[in-house]
N, C-alpha and C. Protein backbone atom coordinates (compact mmCIF):
# COMPACT_ATOMS: atom_id res chain seq x y z
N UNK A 1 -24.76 -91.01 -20.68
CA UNK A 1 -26.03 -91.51 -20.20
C UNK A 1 -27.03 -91.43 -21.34
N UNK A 2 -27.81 -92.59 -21.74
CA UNK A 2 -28.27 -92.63 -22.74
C UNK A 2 -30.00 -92.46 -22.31
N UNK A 3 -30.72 -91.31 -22.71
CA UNK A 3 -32.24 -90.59 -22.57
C UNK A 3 -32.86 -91.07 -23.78
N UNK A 4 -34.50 -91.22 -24.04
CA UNK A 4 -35.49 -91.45 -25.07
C UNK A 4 -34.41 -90.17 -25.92
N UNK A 5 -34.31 -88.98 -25.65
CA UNK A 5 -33.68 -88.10 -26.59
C UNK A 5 -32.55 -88.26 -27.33
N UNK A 6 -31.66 -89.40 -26.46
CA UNK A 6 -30.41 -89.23 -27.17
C UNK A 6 -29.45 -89.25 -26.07
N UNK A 7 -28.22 -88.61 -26.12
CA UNK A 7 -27.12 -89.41 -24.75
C UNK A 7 -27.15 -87.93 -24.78
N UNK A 8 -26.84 -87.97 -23.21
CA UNK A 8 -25.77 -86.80 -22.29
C UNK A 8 -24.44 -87.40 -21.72
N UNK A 9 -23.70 -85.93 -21.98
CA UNK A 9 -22.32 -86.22 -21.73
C UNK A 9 -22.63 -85.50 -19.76
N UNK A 10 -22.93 -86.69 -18.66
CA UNK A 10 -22.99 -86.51 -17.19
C UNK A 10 -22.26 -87.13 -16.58
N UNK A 11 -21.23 -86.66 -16.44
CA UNK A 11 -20.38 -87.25 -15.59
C UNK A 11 -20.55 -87.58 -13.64
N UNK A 12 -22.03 -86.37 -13.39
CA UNK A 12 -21.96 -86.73 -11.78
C UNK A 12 -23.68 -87.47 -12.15
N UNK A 13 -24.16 -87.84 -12.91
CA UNK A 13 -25.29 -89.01 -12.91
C UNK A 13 -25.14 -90.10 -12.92
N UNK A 14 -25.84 -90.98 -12.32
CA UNK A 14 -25.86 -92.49 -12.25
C UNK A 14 -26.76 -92.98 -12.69
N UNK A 15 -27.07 -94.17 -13.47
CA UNK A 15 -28.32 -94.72 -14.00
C UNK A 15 -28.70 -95.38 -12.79
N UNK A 16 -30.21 -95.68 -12.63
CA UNK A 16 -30.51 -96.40 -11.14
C UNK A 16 -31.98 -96.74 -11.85
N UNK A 17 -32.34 -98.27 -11.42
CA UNK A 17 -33.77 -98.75 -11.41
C UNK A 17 -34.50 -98.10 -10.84
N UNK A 18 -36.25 -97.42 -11.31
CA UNK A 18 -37.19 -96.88 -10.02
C UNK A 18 -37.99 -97.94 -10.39
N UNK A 19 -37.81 -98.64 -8.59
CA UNK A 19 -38.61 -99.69 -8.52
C UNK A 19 -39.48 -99.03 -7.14
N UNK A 20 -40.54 -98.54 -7.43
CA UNK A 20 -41.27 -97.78 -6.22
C UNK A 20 -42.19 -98.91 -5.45
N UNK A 21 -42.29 -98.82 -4.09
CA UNK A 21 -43.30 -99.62 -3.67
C UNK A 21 -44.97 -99.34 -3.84
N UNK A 22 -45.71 -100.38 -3.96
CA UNK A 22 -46.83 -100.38 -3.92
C UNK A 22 -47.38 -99.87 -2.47
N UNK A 23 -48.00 -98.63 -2.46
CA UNK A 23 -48.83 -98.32 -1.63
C UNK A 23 -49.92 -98.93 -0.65
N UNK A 24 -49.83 -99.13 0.58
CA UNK A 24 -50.68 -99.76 0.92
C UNK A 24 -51.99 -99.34 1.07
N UNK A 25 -53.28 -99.86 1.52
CA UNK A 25 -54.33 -99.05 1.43
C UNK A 25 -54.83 -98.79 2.92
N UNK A 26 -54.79 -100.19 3.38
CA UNK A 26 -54.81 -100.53 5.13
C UNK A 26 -53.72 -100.92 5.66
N UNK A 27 -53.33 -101.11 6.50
CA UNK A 27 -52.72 -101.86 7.95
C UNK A 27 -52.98 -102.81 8.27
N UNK A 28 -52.29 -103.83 8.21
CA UNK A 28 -52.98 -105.00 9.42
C UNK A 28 -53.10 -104.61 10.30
N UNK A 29 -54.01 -105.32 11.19
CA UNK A 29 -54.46 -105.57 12.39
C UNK A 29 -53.59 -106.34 13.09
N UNK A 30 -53.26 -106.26 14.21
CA UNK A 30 -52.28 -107.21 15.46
C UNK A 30 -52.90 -107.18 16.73
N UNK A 31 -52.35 -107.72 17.69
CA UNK A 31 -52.75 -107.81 18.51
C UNK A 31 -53.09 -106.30 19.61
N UNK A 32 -52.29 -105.71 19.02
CA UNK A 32 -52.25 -104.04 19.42
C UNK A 32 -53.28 -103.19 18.81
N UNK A 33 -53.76 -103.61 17.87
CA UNK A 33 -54.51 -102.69 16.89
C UNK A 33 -54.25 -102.64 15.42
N UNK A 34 -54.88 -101.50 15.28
CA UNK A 34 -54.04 -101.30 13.66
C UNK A 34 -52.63 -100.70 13.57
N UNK A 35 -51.34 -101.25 12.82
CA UNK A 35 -50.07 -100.18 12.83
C UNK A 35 -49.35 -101.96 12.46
N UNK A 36 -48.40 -101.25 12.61
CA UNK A 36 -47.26 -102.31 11.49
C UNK A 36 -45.63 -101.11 11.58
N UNK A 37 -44.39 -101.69 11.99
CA UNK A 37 -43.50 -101.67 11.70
C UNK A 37 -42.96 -101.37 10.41
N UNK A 38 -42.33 -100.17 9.61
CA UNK A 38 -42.30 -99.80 8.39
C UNK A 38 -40.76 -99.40 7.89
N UNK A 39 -40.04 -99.83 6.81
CA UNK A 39 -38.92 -99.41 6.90
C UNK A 39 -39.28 -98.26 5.44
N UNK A 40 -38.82 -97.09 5.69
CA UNK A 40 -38.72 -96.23 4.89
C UNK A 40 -37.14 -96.21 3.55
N UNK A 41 -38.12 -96.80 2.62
CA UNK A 41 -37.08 -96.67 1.32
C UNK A 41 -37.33 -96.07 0.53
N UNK A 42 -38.10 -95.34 -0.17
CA UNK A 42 -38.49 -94.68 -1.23
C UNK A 42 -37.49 -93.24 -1.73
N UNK A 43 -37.10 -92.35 -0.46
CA UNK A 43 -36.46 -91.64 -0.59
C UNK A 43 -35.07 -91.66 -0.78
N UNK A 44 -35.02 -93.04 -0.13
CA UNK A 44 -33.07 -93.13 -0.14
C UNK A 44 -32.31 -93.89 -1.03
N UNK A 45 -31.39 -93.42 -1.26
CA UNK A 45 -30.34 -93.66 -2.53
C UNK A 45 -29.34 -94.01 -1.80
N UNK A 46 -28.44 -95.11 -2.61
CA UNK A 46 -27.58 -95.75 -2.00
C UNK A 46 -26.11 -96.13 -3.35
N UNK A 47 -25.61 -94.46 -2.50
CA UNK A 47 -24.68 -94.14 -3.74
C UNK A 47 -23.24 -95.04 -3.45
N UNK A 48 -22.62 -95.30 -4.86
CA UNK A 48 -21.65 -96.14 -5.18
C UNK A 48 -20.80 -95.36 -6.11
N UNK A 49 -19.46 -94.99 -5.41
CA UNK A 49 -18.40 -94.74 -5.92
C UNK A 49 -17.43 -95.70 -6.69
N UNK A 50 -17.32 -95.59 -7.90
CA UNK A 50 -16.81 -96.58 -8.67
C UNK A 50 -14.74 -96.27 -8.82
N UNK A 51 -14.89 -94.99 -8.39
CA UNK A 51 -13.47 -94.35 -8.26
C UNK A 51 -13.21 -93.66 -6.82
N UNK A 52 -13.17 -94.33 -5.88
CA UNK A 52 -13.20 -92.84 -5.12
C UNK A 52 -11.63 -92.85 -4.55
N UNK A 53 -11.25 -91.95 -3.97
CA UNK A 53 -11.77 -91.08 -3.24
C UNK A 53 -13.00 -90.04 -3.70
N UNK A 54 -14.25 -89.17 -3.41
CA UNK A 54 -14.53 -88.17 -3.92
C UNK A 54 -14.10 -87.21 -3.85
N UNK A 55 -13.83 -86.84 -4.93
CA UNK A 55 -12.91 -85.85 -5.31
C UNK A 55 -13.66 -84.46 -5.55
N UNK A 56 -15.11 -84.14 -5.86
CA UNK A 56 -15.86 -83.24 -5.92
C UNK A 56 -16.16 -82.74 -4.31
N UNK A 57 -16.35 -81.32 -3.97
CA UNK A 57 -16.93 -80.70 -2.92
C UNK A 57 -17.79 -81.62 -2.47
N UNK A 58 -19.10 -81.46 -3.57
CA UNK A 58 -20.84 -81.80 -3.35
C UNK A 58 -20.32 -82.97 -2.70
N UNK A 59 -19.86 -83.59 -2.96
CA UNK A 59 -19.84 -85.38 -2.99
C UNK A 59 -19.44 -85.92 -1.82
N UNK A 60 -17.92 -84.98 -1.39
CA UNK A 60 -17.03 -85.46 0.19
C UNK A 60 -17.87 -85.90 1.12
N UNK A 61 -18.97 -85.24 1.06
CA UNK A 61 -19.93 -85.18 2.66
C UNK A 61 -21.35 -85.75 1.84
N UNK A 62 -21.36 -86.11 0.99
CA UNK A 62 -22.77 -86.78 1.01
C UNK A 62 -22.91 -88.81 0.81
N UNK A 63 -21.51 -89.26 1.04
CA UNK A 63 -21.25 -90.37 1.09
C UNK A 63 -21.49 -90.80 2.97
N UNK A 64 -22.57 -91.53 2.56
CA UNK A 64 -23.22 -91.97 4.19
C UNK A 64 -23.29 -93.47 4.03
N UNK A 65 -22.94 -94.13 5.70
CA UNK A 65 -23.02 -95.29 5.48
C UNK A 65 -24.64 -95.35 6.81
N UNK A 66 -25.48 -95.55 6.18
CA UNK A 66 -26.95 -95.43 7.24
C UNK A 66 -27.75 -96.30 7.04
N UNK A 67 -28.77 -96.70 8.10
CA UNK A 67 -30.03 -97.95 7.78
C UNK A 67 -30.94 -96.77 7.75
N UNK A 68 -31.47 -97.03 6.33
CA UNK A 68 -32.99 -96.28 6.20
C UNK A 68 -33.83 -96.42 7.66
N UNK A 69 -34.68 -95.58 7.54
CA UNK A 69 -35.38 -95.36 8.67
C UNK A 69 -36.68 -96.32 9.08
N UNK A 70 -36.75 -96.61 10.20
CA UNK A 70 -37.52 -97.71 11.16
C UNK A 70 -38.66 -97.34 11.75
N UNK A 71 -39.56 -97.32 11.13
CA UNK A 71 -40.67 -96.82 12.58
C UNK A 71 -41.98 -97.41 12.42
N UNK A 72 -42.43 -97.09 13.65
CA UNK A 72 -44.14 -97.58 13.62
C UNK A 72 -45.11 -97.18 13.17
N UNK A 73 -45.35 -97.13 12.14
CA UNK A 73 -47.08 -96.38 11.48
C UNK A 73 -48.28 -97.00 12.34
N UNK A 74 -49.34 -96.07 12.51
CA UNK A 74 -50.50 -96.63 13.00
C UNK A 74 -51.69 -96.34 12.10
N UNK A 75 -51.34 -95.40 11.20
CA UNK A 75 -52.44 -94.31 10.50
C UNK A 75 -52.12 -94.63 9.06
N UNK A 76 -53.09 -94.80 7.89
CA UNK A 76 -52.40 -93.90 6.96
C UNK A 76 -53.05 -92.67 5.95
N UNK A 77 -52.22 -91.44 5.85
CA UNK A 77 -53.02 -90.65 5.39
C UNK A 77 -52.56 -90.31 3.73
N UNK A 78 -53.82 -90.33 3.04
CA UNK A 78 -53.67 -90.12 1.55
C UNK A 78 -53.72 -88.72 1.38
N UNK A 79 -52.64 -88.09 0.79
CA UNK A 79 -52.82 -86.97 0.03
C UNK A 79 -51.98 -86.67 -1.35
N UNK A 80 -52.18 -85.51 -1.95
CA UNK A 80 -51.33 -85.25 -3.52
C UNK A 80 -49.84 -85.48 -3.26
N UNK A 81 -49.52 -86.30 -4.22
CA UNK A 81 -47.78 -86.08 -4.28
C UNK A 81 -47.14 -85.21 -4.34
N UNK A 82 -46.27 -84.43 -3.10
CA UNK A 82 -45.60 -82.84 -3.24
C UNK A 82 -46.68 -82.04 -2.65
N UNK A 83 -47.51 -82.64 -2.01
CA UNK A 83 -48.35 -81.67 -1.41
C UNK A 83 -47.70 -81.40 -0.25
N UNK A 84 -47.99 -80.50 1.07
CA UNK A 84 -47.22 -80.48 2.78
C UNK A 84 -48.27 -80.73 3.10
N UNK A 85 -49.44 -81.86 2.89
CA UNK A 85 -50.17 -82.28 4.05
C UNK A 85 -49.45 -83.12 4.95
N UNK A 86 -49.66 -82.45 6.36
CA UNK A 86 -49.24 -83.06 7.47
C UNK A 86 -50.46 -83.92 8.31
């Protein structure tokens, strides 16, 4: 895997695009109010075995076949990245 520093010899890394979404600031408006239908991608990775079986522990059980998550926002609240504001 090739870094600004120079290559590592990683055999359990994958190179992957971060293509992050743009933040919204508001919500549309609908006929309901404010809120909008949201699919959550930011967190999820969508790993590709180029050999498998997996043959590592870590790995057996972290191969998922799942639809990122679906839900309704009505709100949105700004806070620090890595902060636990709830």
């Amino acid at each position: 895997m090739e870094t600004p520093d120079g290559y590592i010899w990683a055999p359990y890394l994958q190179p992957v695009r971060n293509l992050p979404n743009v933040p919204l600031s508001d919500l549309p408006d609908t006929s309901l109010g404010a809120g909008v239908w949201v699919e959550v991608s930011v967190p999820y990775i969508d790993l590709n075995l180029n050999n498998p079986p997996p043959r590592s522990p870590g790995l057996k059980d972290r191969v998922e076949l799942d639809l990122p998550s679906r839900l309704y926002y009505t709100q949105i609240m700004l806070g620090r990245p890595g902060s636990n504001r709830r």
